[in-house]
N, C-alpha and C. Protein backbone atom coordinates (compact mmCIF):
# COMPACT_ATOMS: atom_id res chain seq x y z
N UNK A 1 0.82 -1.19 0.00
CA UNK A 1 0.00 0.00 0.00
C UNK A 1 0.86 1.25 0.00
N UNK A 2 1.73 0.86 0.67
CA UNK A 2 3.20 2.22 0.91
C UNK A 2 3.95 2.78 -0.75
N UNK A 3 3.81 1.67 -1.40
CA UNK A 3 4.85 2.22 -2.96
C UNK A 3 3.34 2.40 -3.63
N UNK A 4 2.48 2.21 -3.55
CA UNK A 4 1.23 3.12 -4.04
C UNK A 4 0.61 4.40 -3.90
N UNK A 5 0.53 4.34 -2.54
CA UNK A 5 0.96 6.28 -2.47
C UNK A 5 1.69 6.59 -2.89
N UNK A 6 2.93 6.50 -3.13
CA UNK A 6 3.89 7.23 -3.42
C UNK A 6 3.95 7.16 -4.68
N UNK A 7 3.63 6.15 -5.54
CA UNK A 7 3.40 6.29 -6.79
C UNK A 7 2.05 7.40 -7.45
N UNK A 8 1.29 7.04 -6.34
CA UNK A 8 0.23 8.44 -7.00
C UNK A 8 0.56 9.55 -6.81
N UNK A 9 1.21 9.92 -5.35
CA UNK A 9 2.05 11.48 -5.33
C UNK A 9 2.94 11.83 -6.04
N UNK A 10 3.63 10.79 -6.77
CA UNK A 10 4.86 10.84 -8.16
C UNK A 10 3.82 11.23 -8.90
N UNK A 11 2.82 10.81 -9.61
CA UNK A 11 1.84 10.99 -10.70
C UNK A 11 1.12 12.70 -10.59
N UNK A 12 0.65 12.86 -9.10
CA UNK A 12 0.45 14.10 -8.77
C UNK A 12 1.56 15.33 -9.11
N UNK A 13 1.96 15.24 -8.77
CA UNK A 13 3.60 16.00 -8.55
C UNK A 13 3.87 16.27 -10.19
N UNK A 14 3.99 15.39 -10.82
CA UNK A 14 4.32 15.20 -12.31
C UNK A 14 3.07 16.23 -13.14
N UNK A 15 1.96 15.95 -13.17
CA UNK A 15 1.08 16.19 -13.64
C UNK A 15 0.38 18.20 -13.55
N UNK A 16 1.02 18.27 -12.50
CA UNK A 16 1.24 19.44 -11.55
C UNK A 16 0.20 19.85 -10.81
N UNK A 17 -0.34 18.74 -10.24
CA UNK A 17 -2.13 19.19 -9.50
C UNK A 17 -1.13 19.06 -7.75
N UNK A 18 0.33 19.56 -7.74
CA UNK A 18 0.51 19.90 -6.66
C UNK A 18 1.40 21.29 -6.87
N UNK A 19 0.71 21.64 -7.60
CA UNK A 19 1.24 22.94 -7.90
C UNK A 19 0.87 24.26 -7.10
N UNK A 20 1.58 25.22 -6.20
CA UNK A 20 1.21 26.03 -5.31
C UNK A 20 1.34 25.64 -3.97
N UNK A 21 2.20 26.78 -3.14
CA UNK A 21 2.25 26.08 -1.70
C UNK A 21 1.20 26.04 -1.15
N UNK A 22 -0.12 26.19 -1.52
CA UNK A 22 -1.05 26.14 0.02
C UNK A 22 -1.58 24.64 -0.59
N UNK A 23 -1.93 23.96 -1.38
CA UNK A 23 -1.84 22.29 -1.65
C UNK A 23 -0.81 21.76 -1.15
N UNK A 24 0.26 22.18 -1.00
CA UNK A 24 1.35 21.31 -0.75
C UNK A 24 1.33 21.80 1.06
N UNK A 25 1.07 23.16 1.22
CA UNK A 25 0.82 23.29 2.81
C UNK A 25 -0.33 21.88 3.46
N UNK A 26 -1.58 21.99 2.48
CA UNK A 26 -2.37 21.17 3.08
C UNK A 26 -1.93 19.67 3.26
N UNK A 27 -1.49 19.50 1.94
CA UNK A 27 -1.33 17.71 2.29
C UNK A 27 -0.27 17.29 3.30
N UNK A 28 0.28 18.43 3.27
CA UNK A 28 1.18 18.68 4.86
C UNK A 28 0.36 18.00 5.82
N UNK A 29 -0.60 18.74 6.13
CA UNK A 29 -1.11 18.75 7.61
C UNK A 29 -1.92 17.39 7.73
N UNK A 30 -2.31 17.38 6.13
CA UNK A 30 -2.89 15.84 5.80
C UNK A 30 -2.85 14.71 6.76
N UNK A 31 -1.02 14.86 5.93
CA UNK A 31 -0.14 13.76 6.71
C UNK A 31 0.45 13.79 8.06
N UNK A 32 0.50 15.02 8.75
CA UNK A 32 0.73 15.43 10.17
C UNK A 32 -0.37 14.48 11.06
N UNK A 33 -1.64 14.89 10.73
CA UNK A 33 -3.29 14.77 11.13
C UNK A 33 -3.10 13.41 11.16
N UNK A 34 -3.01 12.67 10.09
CA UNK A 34 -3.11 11.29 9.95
C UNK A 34 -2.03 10.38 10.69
N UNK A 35 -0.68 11.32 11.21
CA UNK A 35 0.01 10.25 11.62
C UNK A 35 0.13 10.27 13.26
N UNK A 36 -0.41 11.15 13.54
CA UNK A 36 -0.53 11.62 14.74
C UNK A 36 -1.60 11.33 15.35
N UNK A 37 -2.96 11.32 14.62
CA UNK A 37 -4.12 11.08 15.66
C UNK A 37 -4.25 9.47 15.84
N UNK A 38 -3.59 8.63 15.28
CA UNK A 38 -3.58 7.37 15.94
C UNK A 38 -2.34 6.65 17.26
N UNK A 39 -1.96 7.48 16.76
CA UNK A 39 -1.25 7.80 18.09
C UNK A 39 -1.90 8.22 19.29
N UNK A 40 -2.25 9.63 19.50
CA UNK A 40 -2.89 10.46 20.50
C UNK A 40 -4.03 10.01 20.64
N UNK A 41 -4.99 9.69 19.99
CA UNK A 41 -6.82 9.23 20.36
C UNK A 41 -6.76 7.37 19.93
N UNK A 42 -5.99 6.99 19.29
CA UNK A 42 -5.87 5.73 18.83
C UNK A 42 -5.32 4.72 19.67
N UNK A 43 -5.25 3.64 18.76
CA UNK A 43 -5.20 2.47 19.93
C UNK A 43 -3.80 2.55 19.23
N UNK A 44 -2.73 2.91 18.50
CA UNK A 44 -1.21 2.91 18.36
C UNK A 44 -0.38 3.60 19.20
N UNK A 45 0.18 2.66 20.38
CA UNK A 45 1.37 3.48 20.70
C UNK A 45 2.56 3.91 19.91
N UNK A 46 3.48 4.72 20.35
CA UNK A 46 4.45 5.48 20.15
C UNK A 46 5.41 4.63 19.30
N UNK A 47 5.62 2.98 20.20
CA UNK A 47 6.98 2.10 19.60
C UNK A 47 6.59 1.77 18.05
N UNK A 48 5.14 2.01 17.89
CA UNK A 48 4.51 1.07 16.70
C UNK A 48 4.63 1.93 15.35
N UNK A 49 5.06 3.03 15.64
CA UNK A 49 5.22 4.14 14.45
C UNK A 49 6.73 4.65 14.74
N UNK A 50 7.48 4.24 15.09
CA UNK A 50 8.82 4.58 14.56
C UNK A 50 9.90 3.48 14.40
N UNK A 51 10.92 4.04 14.11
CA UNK A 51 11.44 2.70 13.34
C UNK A 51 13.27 2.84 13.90
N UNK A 52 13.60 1.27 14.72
CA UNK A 52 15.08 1.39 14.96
C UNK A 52 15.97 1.51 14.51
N UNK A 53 15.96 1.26 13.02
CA UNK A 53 16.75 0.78 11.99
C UNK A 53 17.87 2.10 11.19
């Protein structure tokens, strides 16, 4: 699911429908919002979203 996003944000990016900082501000917060509230209100602790390696 991980090289699929990123393949559509390559496609985005390319195409230029991420053109202008306040799209690129938003999908910011997008991804802030999304990685954070399962953390904070969610059943994911802290160890389960970062990585030792």
């Amino acid at each position: 699911m991980r090289a699929r996003g990123l393949r559509q944000f390559g496609k985005a990016w390319l195409d230029g429908r991420l053109a202008g900082n306040g799209r690129r501000l938003l999908l910011a917060a997008i991804g802030l919002v999304g990685q954070l509230l399962p953390v904070k209100v969610g059943p994911y602790p802290i160890s389960m979203t970062t990585c030792d390696a």
